[in-house]
PDB file of N, CA and C in Angstrom:
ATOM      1  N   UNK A   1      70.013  14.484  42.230  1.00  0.00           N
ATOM      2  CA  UNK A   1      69.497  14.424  43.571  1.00  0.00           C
ATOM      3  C   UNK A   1      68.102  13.821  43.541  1.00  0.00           C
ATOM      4  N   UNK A   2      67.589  13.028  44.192  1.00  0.00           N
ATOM      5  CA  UNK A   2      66.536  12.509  44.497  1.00  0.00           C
ATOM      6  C   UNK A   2      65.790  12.923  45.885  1.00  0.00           C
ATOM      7  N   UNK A   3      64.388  12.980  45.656  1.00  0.00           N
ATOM      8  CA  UNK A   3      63.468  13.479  46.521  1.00  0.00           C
ATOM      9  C   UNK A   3      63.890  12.746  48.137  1.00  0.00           C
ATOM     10  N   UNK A   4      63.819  13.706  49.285  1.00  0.00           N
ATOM     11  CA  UNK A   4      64.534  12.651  50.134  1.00  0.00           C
ATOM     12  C   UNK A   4      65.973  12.673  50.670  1.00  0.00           C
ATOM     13  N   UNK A   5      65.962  13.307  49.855  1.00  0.00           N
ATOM     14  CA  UNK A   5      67.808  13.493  49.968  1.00  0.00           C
ATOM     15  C   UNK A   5      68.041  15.152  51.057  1.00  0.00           C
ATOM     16  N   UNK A   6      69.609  15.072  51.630  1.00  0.00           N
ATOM     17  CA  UNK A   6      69.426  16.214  52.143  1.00  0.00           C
ATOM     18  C   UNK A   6      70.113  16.897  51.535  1.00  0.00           C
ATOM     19  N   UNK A   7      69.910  18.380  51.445  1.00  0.00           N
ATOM     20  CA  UNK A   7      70.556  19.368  50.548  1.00  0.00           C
ATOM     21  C   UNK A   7      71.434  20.157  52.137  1.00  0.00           C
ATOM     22  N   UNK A   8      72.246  20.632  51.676  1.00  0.00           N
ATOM     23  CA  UNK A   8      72.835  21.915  52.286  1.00  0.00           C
ATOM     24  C   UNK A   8      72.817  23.218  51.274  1.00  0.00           C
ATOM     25  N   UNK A   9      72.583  23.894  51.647  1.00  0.00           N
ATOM     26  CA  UNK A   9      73.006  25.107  51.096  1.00  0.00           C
ATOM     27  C   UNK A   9      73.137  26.874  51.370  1.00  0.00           C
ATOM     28  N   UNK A  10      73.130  27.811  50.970  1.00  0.00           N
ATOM     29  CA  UNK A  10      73.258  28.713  51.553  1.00  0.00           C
ATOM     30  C   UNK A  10      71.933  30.116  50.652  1.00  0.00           C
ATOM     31  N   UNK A  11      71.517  30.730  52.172  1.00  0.00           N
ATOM     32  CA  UNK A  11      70.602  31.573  51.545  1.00  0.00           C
ATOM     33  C   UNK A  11      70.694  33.016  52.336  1.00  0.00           C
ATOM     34  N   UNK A  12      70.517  34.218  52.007  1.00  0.00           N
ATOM     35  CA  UNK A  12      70.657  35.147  52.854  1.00  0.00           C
ATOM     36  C   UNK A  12      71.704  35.194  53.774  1.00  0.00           C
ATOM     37  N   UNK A  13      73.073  34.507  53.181  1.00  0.00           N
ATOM     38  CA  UNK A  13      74.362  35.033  53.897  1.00  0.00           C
ATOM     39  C   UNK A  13      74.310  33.515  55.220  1.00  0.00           C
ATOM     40  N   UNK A  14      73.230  32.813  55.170  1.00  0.00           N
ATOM     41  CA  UNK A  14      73.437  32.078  56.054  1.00  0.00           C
ATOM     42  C   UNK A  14      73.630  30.798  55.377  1.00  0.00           C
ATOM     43  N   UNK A  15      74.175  29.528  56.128  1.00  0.00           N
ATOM     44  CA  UNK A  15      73.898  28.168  55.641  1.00  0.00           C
ATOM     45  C   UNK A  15      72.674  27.161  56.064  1.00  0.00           C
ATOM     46  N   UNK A  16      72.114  26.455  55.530  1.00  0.00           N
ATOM     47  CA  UNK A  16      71.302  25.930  56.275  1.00  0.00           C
ATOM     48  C   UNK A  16      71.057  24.418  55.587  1.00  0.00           C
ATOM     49  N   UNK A  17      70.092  23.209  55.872  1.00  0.00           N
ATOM     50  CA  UNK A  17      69.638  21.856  55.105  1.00  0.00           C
ATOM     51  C   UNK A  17      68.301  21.854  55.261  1.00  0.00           C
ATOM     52  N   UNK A  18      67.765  21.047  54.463  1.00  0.00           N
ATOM     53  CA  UNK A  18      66.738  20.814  53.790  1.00  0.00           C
ATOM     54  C   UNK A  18      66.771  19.312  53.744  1.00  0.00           C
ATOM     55  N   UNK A  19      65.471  18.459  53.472  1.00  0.00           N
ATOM     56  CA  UNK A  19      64.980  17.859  52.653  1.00  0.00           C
ATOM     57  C   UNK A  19      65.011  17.824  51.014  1.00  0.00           C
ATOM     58  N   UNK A  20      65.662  17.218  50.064  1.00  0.00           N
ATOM     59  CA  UNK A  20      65.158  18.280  48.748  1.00  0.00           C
ATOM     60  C   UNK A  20      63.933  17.321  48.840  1.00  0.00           C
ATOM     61  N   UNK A  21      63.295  18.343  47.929  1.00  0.00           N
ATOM     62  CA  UNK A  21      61.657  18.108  47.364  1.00  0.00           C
ATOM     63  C   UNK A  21      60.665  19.155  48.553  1.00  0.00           C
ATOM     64  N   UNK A  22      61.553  19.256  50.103  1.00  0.00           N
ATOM     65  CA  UNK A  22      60.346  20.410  50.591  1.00  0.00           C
ATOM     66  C   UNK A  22      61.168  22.120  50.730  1.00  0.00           C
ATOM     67  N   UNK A  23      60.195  22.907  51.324  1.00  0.00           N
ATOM     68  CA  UNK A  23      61.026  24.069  51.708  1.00  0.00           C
ATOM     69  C   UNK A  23      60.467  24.425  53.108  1.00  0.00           C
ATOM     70  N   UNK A  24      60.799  23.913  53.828  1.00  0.00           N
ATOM     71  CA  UNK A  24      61.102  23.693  55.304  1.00  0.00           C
ATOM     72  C   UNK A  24      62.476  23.128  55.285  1.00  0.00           C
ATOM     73  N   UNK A  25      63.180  24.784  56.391  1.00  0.00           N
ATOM     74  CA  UNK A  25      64.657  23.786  56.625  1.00  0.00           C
ATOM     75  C   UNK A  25      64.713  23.206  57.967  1.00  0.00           C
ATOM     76  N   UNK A  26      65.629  22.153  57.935  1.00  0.00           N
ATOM     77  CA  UNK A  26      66.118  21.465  59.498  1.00  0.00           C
ATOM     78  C   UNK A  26      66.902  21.984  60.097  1.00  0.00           C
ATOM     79  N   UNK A  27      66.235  22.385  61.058  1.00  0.00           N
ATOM     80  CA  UNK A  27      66.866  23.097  61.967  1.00  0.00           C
ATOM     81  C   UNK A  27      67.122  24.627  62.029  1.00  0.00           C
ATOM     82  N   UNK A  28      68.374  25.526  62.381  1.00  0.00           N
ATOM     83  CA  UNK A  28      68.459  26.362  62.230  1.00  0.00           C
ATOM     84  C   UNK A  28      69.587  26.544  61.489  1.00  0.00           C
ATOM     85  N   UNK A  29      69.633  27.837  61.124  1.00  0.00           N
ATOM     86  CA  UNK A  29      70.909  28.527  60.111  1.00  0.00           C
ATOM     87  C   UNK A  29      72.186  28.622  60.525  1.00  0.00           C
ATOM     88  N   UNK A  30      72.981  28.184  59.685  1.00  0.00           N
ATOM     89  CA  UNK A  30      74.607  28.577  60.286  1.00  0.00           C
ATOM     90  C   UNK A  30      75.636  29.530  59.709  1.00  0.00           C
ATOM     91  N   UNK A  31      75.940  30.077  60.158  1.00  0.00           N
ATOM     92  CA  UNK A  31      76.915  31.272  59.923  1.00  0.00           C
ATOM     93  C   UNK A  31      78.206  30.616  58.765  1.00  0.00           C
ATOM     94  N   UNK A  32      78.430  29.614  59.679  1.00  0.00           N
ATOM     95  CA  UNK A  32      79.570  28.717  58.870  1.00  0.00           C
ATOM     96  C   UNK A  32      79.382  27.446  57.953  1.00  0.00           C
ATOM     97  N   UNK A  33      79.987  27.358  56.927  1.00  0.00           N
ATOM     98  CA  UNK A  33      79.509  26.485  56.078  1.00  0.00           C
ATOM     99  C   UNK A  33      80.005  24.725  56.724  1.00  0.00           C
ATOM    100  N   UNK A  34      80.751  24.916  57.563  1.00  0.00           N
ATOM    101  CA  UNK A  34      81.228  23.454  57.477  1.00  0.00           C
ATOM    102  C   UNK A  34      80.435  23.148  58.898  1.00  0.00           C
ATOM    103  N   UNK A  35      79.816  23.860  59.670  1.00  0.00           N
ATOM    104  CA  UNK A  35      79.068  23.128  60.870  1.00  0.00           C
ATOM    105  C   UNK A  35      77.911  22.987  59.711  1.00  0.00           C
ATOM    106  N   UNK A  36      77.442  23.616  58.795  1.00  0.00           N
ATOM    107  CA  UNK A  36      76.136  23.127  57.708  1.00  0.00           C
ATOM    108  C   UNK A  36      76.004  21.949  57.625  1.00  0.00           C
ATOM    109  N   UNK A  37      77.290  21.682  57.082  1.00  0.00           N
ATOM    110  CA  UNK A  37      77.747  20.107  56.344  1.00  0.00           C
ATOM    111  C   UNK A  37      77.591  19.560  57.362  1.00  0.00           C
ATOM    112  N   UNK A  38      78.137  19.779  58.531  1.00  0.00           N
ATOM    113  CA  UNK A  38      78.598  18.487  59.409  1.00  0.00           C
ATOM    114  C   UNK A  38      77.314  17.964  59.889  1.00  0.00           C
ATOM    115  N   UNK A  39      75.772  18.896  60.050  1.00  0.00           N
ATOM    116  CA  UNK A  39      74.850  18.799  60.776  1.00  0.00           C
ATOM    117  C   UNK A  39      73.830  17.878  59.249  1.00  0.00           C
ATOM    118  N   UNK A  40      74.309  18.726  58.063  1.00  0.00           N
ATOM    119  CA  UNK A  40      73.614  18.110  56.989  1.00  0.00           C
ATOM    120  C   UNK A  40      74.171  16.477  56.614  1.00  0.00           C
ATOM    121  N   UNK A  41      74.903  16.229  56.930  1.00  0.00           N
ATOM    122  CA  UNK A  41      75.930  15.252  56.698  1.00  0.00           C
ATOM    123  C   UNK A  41      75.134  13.811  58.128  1.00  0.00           C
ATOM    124  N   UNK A  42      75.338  14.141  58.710  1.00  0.00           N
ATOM    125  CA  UNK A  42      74.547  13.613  60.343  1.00  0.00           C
ATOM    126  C   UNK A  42      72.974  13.147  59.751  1.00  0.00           C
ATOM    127  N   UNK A  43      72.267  14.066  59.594  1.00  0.00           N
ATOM    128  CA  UNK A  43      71.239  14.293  58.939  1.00  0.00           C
ATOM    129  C   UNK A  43      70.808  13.082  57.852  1.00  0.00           C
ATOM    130  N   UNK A  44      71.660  13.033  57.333  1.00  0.00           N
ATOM    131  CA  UNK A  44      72.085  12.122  56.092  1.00  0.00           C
ATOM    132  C   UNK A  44      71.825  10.653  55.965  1.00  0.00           C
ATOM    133  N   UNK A  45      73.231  10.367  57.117  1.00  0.00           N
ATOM    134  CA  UNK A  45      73.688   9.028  57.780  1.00  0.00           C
ATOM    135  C   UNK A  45      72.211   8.798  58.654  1.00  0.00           C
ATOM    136  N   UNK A  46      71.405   9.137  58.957  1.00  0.00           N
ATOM    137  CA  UNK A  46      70.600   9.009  59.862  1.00  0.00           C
ATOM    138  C   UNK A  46      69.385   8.584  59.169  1.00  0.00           C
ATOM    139  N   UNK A  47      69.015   9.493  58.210  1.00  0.00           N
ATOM    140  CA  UNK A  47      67.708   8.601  57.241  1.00  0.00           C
ATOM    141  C   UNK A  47      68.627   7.670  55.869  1.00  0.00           C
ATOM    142  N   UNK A  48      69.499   7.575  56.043  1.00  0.00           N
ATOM    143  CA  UNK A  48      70.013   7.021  55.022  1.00  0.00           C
ATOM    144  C   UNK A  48      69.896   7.508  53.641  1.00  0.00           C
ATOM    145  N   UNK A  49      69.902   8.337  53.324  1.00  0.00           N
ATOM    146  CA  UNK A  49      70.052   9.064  52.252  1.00  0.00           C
ATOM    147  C   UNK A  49      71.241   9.847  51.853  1.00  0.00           C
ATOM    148  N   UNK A  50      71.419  10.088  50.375  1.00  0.00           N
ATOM    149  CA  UNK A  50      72.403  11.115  49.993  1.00  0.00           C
ATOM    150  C   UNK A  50      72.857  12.522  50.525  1.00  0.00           C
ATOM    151  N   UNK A  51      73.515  13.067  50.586  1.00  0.00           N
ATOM    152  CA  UNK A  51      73.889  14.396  51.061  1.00  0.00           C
ATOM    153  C   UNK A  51      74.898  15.151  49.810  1.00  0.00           C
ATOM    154  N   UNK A  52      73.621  16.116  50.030  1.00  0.00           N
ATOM    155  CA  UNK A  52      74.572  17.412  48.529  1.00  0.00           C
ATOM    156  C   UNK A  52      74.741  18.673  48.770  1.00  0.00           C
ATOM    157  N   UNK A  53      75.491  19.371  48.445  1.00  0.00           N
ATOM    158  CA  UNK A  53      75.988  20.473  48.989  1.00  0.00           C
ATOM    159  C   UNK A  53      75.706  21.256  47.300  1.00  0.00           C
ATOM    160  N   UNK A  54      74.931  22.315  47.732  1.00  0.00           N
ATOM    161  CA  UNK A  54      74.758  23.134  46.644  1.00  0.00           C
ATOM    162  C   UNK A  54      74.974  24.839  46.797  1.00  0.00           C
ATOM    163  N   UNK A  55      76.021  25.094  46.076  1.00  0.00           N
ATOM    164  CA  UNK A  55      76.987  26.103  45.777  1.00  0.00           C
ATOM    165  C   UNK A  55      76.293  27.510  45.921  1.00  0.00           C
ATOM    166  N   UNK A  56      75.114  27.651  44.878  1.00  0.00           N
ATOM    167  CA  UNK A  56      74.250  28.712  44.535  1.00  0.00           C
ATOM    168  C   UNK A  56      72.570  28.376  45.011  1.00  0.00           C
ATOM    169  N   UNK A  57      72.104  29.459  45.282  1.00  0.00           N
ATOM    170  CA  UNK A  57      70.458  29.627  46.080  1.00  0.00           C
ATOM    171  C   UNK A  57      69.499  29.481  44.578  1.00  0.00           C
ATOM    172  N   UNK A  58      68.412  28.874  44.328  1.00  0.00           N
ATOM    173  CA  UNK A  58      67.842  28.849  43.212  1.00  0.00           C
ATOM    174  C   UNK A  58      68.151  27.705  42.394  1.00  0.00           C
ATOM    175  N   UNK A  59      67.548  27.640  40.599  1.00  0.00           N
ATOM    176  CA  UNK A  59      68.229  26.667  39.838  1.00  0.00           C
ATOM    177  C   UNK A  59      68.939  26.545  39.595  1.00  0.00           C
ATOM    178  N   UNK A  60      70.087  25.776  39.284  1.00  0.00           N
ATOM    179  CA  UNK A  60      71.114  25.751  39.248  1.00  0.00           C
ATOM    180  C   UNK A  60      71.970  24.198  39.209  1.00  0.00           C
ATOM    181  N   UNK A  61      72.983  23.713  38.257  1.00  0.00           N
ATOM    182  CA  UNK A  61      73.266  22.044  38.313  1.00  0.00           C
ATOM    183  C   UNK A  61      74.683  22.315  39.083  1.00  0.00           C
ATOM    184  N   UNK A  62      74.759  23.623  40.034  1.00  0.00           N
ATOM    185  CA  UNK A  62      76.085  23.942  40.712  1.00  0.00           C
ATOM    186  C   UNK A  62      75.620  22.858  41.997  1.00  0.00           C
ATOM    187  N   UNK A  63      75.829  21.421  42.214  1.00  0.00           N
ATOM    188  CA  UNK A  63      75.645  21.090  42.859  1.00  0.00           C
ATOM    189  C   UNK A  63      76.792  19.962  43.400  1.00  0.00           C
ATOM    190  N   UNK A  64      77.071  19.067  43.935  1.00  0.00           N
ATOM    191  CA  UNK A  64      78.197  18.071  44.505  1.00  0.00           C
ATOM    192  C   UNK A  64      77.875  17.038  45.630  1.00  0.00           C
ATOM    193  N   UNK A  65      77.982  15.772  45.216  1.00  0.00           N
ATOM    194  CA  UNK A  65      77.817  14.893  46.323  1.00  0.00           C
ATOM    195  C   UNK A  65      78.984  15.339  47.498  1.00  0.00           C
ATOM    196  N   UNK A  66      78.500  14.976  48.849  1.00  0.00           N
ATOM    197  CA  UNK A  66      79.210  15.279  49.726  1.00  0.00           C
ATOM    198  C   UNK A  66      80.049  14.103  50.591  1.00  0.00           C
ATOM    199  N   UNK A  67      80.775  13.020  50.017  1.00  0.00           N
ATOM    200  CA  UNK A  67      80.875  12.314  51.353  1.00  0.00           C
ATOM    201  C   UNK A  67      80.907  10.937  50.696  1.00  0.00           C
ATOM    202  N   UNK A  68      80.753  10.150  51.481  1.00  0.00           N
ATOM    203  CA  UNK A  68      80.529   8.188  50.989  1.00  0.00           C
ATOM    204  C   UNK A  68      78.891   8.695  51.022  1.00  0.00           C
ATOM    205  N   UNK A  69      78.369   8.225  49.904  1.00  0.00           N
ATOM    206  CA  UNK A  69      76.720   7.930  50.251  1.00  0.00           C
ATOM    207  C   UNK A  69      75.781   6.710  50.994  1.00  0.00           C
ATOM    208  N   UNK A  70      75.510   6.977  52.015  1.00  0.00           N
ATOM    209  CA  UNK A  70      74.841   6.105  52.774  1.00  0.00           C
ATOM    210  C   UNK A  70      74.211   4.986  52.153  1.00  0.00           C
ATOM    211  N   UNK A  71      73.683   5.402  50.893  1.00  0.00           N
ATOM    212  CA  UNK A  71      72.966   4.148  50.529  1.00  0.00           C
ATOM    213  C   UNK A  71      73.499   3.524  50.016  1.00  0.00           C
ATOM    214  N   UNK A  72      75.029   3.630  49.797  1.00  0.00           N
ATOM    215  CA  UNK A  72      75.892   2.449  49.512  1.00  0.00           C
ATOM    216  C   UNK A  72      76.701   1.879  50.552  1.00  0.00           C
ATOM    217  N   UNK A  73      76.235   2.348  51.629  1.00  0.00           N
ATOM    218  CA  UNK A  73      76.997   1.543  52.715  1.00  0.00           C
ATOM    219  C   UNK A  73      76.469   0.307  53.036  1.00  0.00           C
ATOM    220  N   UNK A  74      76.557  -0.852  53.283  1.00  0.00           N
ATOM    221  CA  UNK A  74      75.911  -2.136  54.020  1.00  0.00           C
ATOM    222  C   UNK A  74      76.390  -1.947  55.769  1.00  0.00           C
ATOM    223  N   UNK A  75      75.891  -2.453  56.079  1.00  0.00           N
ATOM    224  CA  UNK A  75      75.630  -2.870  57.742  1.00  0.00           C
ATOM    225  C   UNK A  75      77.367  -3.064  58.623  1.00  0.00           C
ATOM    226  N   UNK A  76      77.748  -3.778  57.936  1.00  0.00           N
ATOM    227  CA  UNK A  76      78.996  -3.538  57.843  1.00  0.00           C
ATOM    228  C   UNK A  76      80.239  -3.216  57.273  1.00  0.00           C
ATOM    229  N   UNK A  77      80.130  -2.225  56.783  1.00  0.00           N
ATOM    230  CA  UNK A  77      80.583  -0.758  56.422  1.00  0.00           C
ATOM    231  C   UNK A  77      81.432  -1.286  55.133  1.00  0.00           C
ATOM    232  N   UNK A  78      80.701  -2.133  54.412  1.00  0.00           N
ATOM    233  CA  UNK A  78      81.121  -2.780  52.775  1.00  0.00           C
ATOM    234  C   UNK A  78      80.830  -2.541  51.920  1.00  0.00           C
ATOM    235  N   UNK A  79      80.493  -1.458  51.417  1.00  0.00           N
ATOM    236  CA  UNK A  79      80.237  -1.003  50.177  1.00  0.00           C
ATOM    237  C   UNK A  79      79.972  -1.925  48.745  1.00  0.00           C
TER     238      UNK A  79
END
């Protein structure tokens, strides 16, 4: 994962995204993991960056790209 990138993940029973590199999350918490994604995912496509979904709270390499990564998309959707 690179600085920049958005994380999803889950803390205190809730889901939520991030920036990685800060700890300020976007937005608010979700109960459910897949409105997480869908909002972390959005999130994503929007600054053009990667989106990762990480399993466990803390260190950990329990982590997974989520999706086509934006920064391999071109303008018209050519990878």
């Amino acid at each position: 994962m690179a600085a920049g990138d958005i994380e999803t993940f889950r803390r205190d029973g809730l889901w939520f995204n991030r920036i990685e590199g800060e700890s300020r999350t976007l937005g608010p918490g979700f109960e459910k993991e897949k409105e997480a994604i869908v909002a972390g995912r959005e999130a994503a496509v929007a600054r053009q960056v990667d989106h990762n979904l990480k399993f466990s709270e803390g260190p950990t390499d329990d982590i997974a790209a989520y999706g086509t990564n934006p920064r391999d998309v071109t303008p018209n959707g050519i990878g």
